[in-house]
C-alpha atoms as a PDB file:
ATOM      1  CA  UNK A   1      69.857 170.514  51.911  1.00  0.00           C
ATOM      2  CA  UNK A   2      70.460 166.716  52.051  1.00  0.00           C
ATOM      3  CA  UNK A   3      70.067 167.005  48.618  1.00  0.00           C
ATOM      4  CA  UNK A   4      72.451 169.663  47.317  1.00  0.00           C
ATOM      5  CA  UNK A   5      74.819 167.507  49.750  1.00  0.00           C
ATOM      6  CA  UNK A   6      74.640 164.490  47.992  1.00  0.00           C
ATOM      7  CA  UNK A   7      74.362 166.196  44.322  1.00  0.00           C
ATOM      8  CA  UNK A   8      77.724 168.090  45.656  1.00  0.00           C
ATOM      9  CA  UNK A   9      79.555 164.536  46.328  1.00  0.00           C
ATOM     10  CA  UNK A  10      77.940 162.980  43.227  1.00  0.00           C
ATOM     11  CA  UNK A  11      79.747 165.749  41.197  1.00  0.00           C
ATOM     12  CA  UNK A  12      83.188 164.775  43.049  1.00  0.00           C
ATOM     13  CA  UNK A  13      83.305 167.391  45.151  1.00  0.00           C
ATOM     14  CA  UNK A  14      86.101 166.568  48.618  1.00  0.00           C
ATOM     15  CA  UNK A  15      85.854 169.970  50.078  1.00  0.00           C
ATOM     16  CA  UNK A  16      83.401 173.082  49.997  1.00  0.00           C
ATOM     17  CA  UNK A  17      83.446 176.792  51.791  1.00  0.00           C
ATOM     18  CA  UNK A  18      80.441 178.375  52.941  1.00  0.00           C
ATOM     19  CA  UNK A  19      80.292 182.266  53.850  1.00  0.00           C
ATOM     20  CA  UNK A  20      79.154 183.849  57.369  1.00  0.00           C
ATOM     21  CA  UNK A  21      78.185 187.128  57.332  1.00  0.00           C
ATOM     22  CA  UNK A  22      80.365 188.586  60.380  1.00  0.00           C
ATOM     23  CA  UNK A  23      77.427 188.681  63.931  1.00  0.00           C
ATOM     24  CA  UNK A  24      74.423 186.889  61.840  1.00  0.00           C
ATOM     25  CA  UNK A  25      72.958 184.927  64.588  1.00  0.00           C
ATOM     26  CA  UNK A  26      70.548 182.960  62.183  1.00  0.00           C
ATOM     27  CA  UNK A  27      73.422 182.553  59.806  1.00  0.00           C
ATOM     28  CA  UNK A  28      76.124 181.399  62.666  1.00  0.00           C
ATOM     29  CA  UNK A  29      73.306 178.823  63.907  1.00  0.00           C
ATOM     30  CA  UNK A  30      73.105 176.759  60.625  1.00  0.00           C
ATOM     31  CA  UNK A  31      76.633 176.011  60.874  1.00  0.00           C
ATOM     32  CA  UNK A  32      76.592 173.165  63.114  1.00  0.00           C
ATOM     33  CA  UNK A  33      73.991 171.095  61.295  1.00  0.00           C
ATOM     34  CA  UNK A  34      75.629 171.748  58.180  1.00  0.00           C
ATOM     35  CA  UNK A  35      79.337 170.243  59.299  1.00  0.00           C
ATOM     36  CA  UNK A  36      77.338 167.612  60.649  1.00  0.00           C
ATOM     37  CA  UNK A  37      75.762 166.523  57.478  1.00  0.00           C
ATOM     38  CA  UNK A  38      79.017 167.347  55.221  1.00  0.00           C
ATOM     39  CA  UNK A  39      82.894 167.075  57.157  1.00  0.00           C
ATOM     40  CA  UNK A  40      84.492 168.159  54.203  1.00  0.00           C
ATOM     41  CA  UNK A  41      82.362 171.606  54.680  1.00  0.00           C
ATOM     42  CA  UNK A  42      84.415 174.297  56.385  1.00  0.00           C
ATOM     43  CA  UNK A  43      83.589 178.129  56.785  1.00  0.00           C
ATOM     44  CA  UNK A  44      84.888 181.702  56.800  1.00  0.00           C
ATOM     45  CA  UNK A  45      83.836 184.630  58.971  1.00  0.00           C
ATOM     46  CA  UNK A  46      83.654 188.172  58.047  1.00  0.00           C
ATOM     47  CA  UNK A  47      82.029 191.589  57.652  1.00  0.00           C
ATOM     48  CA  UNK A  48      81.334 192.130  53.999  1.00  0.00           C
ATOM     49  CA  UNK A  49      81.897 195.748  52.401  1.00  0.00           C
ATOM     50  CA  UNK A  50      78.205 195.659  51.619  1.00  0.00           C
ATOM     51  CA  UNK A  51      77.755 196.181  55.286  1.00  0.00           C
ATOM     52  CA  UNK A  52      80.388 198.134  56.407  1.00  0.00           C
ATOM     53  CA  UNK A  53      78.230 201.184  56.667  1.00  0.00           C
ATOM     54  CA  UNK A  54      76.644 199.345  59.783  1.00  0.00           C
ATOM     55  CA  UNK A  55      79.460 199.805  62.068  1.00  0.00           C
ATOM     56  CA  UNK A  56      80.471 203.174  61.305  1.00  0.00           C
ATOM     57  CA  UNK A  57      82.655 204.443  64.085  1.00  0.00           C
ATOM     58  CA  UNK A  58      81.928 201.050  65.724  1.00  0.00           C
ATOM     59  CA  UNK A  59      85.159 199.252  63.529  1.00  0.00           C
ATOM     60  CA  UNK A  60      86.840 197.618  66.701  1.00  0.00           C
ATOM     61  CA  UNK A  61      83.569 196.468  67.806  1.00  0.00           C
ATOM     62  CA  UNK A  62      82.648 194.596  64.408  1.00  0.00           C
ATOM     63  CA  UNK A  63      86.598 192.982  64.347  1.00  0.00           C
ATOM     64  CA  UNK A  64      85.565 191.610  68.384  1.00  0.00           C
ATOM     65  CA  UNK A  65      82.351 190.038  66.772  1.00  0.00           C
ATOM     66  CA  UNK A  66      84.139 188.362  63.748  1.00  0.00           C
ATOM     67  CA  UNK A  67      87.395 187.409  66.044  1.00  0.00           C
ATOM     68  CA  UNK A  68      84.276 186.371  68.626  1.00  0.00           C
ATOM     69  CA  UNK A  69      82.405 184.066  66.080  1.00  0.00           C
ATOM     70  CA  UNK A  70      85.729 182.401  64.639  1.00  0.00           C
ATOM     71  CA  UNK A  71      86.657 181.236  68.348  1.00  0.00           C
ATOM     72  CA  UNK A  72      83.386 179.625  69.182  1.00  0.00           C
ATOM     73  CA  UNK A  73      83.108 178.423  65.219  1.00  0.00           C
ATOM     74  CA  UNK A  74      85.411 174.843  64.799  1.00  0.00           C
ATOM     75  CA  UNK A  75      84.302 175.195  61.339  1.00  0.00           C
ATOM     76  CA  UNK A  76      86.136 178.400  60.756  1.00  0.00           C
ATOM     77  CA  UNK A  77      89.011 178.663  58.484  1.00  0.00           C
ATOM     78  CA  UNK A  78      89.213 181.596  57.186  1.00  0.00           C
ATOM     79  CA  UNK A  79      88.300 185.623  57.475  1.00  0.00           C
ATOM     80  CA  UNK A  80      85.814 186.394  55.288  1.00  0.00           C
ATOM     81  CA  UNK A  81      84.636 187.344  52.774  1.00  0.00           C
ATOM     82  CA  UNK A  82      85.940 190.994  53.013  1.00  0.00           C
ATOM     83  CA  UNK A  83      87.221 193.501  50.847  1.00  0.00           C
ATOM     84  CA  UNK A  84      85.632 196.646  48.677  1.00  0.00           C
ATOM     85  CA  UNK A  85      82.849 197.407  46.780  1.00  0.00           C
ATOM     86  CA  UNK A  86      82.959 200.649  44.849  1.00  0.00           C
ATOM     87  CA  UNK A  87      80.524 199.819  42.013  1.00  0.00           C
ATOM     88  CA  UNK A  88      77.561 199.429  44.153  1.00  0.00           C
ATOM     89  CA  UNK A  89      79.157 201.892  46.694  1.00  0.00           C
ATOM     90  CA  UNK A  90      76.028 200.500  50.132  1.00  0.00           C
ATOM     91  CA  UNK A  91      78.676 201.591  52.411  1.00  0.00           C
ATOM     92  CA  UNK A  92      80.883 204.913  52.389  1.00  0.00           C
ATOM     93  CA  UNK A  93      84.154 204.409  50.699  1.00  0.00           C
ATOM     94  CA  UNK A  94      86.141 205.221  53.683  1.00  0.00           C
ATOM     95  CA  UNK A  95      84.219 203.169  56.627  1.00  0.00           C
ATOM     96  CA  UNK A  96      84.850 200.170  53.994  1.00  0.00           C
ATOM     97  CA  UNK A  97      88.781 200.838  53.536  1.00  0.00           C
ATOM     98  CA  UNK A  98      89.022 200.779  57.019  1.00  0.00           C
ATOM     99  CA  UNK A  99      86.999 197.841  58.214  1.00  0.00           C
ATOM    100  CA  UNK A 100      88.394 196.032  55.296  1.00  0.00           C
ATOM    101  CA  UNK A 101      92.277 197.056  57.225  1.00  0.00           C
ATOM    102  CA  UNK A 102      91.189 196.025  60.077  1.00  0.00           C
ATOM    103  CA  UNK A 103      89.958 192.913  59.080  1.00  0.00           C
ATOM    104  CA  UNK A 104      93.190 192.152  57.441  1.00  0.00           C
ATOM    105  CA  UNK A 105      94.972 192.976  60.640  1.00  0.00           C
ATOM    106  CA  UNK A 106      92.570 190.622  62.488  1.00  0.00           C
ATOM    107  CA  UNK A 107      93.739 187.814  59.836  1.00  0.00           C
ATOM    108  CA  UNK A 108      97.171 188.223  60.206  1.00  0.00           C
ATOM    109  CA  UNK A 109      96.525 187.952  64.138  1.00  0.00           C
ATOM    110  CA  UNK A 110      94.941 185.337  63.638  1.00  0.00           C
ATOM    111  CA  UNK A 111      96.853 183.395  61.348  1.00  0.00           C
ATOM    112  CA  UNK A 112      94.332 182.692  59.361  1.00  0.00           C
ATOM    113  CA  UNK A 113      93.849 183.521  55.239  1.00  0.00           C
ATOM    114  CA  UNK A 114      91.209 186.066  53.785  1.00  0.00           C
ATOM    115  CA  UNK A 115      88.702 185.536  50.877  1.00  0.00           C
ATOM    116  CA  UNK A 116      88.474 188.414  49.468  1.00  0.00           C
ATOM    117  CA  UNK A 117      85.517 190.809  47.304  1.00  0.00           C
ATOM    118  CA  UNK A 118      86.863 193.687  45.234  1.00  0.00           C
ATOM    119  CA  UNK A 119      85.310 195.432  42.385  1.00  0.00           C
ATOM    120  CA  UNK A 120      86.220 198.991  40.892  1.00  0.00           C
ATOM    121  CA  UNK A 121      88.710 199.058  43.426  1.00  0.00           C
ATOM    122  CA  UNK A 122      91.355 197.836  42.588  1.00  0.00           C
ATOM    123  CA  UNK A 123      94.364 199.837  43.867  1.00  0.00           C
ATOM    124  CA  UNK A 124      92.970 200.570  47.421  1.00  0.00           C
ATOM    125  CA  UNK A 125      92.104 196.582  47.506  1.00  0.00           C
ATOM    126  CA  UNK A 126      96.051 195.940  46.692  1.00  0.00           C
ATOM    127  CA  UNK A 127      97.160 198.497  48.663  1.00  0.00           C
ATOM    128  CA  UNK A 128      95.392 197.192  51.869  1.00  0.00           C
ATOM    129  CA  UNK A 129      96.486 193.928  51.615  1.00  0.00           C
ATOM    130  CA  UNK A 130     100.079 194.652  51.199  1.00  0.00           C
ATOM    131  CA  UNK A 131      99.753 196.153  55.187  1.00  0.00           C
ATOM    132  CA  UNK A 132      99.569 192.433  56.200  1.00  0.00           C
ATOM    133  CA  UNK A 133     103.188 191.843  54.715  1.00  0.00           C
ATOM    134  CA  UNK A 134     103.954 188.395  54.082  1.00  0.00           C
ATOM    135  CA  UNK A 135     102.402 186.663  56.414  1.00  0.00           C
ATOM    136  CA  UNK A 136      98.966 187.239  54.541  1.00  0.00           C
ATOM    137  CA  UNK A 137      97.898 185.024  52.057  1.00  0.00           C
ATOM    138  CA  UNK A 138      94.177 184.639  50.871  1.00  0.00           C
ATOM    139  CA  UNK A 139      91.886 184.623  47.561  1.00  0.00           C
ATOM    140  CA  UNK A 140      90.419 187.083  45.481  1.00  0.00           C
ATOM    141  CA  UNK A 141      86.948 185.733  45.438  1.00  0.00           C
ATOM    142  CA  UNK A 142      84.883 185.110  42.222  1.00  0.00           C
ATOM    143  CA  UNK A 143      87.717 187.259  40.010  1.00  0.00           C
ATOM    144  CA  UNK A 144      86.739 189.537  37.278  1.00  0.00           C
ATOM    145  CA  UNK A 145      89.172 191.645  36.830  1.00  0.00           C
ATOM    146  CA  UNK A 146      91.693 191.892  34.407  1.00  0.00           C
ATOM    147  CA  UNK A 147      95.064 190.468  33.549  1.00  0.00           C
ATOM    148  CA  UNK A 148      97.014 193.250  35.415  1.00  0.00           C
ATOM    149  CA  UNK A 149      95.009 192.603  38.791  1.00  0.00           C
ATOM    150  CA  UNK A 150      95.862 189.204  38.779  1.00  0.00           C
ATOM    151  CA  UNK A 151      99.425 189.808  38.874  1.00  0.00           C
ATOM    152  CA  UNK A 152      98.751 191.952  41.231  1.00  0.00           C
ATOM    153  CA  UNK A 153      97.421 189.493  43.422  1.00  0.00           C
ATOM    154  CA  UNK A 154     100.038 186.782  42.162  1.00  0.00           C
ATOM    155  CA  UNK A 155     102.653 189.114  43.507  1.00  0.00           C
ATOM    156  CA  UNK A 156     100.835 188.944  47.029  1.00  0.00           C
ATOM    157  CA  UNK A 157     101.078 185.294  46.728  1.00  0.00           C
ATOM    158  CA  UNK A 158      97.471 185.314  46.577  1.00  0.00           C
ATOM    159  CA  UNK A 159      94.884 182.820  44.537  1.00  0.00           C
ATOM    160  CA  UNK A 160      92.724 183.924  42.642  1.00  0.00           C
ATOM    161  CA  UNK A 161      89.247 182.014  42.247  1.00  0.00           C
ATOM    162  CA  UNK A 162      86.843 181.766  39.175  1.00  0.00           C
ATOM    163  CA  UNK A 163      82.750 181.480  39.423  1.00  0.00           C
ATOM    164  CA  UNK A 164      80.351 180.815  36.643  1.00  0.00           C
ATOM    165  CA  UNK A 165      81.163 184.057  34.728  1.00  0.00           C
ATOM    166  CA  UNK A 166      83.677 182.457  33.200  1.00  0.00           C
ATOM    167  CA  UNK A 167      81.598 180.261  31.232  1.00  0.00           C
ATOM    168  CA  UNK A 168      79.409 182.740  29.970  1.00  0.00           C
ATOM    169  CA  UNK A 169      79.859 183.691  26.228  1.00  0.00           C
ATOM    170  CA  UNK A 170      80.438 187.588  26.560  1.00  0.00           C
ATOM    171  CA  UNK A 171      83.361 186.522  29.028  1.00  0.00           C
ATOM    172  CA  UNK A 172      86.742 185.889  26.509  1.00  0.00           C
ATOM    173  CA  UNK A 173      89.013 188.087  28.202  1.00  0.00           C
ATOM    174  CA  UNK A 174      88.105 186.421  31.572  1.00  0.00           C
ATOM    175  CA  UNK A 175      89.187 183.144  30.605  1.00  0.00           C
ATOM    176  CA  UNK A 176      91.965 184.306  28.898  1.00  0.00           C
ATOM    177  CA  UNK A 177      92.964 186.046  32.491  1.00  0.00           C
ATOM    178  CA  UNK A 178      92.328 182.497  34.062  1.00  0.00           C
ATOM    179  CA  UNK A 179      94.328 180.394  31.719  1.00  0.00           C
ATOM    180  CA  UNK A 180      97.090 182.713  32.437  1.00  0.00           C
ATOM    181  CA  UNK A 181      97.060 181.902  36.366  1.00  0.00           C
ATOM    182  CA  UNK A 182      99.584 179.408  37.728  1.00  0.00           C
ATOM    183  CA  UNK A 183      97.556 175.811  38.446  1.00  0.00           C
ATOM    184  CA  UNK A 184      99.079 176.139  42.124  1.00  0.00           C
ATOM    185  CA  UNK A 185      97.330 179.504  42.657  1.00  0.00           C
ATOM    186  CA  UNK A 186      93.987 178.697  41.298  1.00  0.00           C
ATOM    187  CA  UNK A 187      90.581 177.503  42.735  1.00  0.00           C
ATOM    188  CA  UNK A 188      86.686 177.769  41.502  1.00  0.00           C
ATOM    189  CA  UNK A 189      83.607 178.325  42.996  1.00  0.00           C
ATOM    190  CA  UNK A 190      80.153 178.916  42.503  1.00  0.00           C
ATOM    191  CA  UNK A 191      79.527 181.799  44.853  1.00  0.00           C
ATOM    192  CA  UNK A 192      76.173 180.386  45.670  1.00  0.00           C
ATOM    193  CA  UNK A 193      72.784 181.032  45.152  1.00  0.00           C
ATOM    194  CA  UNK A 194      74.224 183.580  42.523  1.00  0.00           C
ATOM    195  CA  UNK A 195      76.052 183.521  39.118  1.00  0.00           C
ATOM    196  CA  UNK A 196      75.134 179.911  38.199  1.00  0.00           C
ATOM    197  CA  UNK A 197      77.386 178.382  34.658  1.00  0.00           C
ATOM    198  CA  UNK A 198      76.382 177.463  31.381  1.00  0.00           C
ATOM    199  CA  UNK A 199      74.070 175.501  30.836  1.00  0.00           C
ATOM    200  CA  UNK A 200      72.167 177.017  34.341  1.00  0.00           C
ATOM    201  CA  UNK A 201      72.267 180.637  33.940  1.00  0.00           C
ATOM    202  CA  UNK A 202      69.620 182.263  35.269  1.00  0.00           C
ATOM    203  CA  UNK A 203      68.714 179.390  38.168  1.00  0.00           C
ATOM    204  CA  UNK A 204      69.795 178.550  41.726  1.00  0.00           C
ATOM    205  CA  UNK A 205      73.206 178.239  41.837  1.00  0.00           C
ATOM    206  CA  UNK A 206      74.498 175.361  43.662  1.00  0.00           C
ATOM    207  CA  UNK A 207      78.126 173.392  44.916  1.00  0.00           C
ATOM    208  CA  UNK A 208      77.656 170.450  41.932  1.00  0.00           C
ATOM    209  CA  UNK A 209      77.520 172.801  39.484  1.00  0.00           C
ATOM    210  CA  UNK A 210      81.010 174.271  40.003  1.00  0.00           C
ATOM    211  CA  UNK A 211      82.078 171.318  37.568  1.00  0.00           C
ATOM    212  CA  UNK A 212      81.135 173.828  34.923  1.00  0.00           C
ATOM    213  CA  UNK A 213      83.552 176.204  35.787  1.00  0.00           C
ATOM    214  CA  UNK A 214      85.711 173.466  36.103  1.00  0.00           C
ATOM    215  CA  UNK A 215      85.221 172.086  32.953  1.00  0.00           C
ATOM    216  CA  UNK A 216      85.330 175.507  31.354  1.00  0.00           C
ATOM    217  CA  UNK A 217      88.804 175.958  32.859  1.00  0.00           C
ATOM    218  CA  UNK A 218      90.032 172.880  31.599  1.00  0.00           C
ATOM    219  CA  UNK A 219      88.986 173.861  28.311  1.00  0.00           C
ATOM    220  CA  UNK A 220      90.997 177.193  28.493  1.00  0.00           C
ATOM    221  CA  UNK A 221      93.649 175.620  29.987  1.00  0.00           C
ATOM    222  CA  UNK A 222      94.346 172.487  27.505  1.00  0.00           C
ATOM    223  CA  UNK A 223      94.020 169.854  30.236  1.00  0.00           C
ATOM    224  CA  UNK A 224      91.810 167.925  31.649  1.00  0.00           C
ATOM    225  CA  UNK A 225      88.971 167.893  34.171  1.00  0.00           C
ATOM    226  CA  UNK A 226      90.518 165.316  36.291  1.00  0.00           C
ATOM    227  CA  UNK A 227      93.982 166.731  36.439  1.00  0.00           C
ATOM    228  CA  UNK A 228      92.874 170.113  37.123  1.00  0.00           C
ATOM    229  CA  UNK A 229      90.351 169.207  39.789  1.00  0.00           C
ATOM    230  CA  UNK A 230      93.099 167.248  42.018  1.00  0.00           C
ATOM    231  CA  UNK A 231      95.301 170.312  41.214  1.00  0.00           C
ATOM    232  CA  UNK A 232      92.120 172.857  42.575  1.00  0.00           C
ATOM    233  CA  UNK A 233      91.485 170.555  45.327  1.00  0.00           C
ATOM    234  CA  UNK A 234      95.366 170.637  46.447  1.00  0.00           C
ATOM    235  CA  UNK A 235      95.026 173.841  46.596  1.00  0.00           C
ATOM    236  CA  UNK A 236      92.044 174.237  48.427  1.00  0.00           C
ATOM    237  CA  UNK A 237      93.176 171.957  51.056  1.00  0.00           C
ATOM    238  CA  UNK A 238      96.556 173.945  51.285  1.00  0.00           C
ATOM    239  CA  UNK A 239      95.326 177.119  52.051  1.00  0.00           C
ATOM    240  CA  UNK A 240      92.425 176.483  54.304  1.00  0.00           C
ATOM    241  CA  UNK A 241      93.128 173.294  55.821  1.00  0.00           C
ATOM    242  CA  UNK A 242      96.644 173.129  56.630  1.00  0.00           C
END
């Protein structure tokens, strides 16, 4: 771990998100030792749609543990990641839309902005977010959609966040989507271990290597690295770390 830390800063990385999956115990416990090592490390809390089916008639009590874990979490800045997942379709469509609401509603309670998993759902994903009104603002997490969905989410005021797909060759419409979002509303990730960039498909994903999607977006974009990384890391620090 020490060593994806310092590979992470090497690369010029100021500021990283890691994931909690909403009541892991062996997931919450890492936490600590991680801020320790890394300060510019914060996290997000949530019940992913993957898992929804889990608290099936038990909604309220899976908000209390997320709303539970953010209190006692310093690290926490965000509710997380959440959404719906129709294309691998683990959970029953209609415990996820409603978990997913009520997560939303917890967010808005809580002040606090969403990262957000859709795919193949794209209208109920829109139309659950627009219940939190204004107030909601948030990410659509490792984006693959098309052009029309992120308008959609521009009109929420959302961001909308690219992984390593966008570097990979059968992906031209996807960077044509990303060089079309406003550099205030963008950010990149890797969505670790998965979806590693050109040149390290296939491997361990890892923070350092979100330079490639960087990179890639720079390309698209017609600007450079540099320029777009302070813009990306404005942005990150906006909307999580206010």
């Amino acid at each position: 771990m020490d060593a994806v830390i310092e590979r992470a800063r090497a690369a010029g990385l100021t500021h990283a998100m890691c994931i909690l999956e909403g009541g892991n115990a062996q997931e919450e416990a890492r936490v600590s030792p991680l801020v320790a090592r890394w300060s510019g490390l914060c996290t997000a809390v949530g019940v992913h749609p993957h898992i929804a089916g889990r608290f099936a008639g038990r909604v309220a009590e899976a908000v209390g543990t997320v709303r539970d874990q953010i209190a006692r979490t310093p690290s926490a800045r965000a509710v997380g990641e959440i959404g719906l997942d129709y294309h691998y379709d683990i959970a029953p469509r209609d415990v996820q839309r409603e978990l997913f609401a009520a997560q939303v509603q917890l967010a808005c309670d809580l002040d606090l902005p969403v990262v957000v998993h859709t795919r193949e759902a794209d209208d109920d994903t829109i139309a659950i977010l627009q219940t939190g009104g204004a107030k909601l603002r948030g990410v659509l997490h490792c984006f693959t959609g098309d052009a029309a969905m992120a308008r959609r989410a521009l009109d929420l005021n959302f961001h909308v966040s690219f992984a390593g797909i966008v570097t990979f060759p059968r992906a031209p419409e996807l960077r044509e989507t990303a060089g079309m979002i406003p550099s205030d509303r963008l950010l990149v990730e890797t969505d670790a271990p998965y979806l590693a960039p050109v040149p390290y498909r296939g491997k361990r994903n890892e923070p350092a290597w979100v330079m490639h999607v960087l990179d890639t977006l720079a390309d698209v974009r017609g600007v450079t690295s540099a320029e777009l990384g302070r813009e990306v890391a404005e942005n990150f620090v906006r909307l999580f770390c206010p």
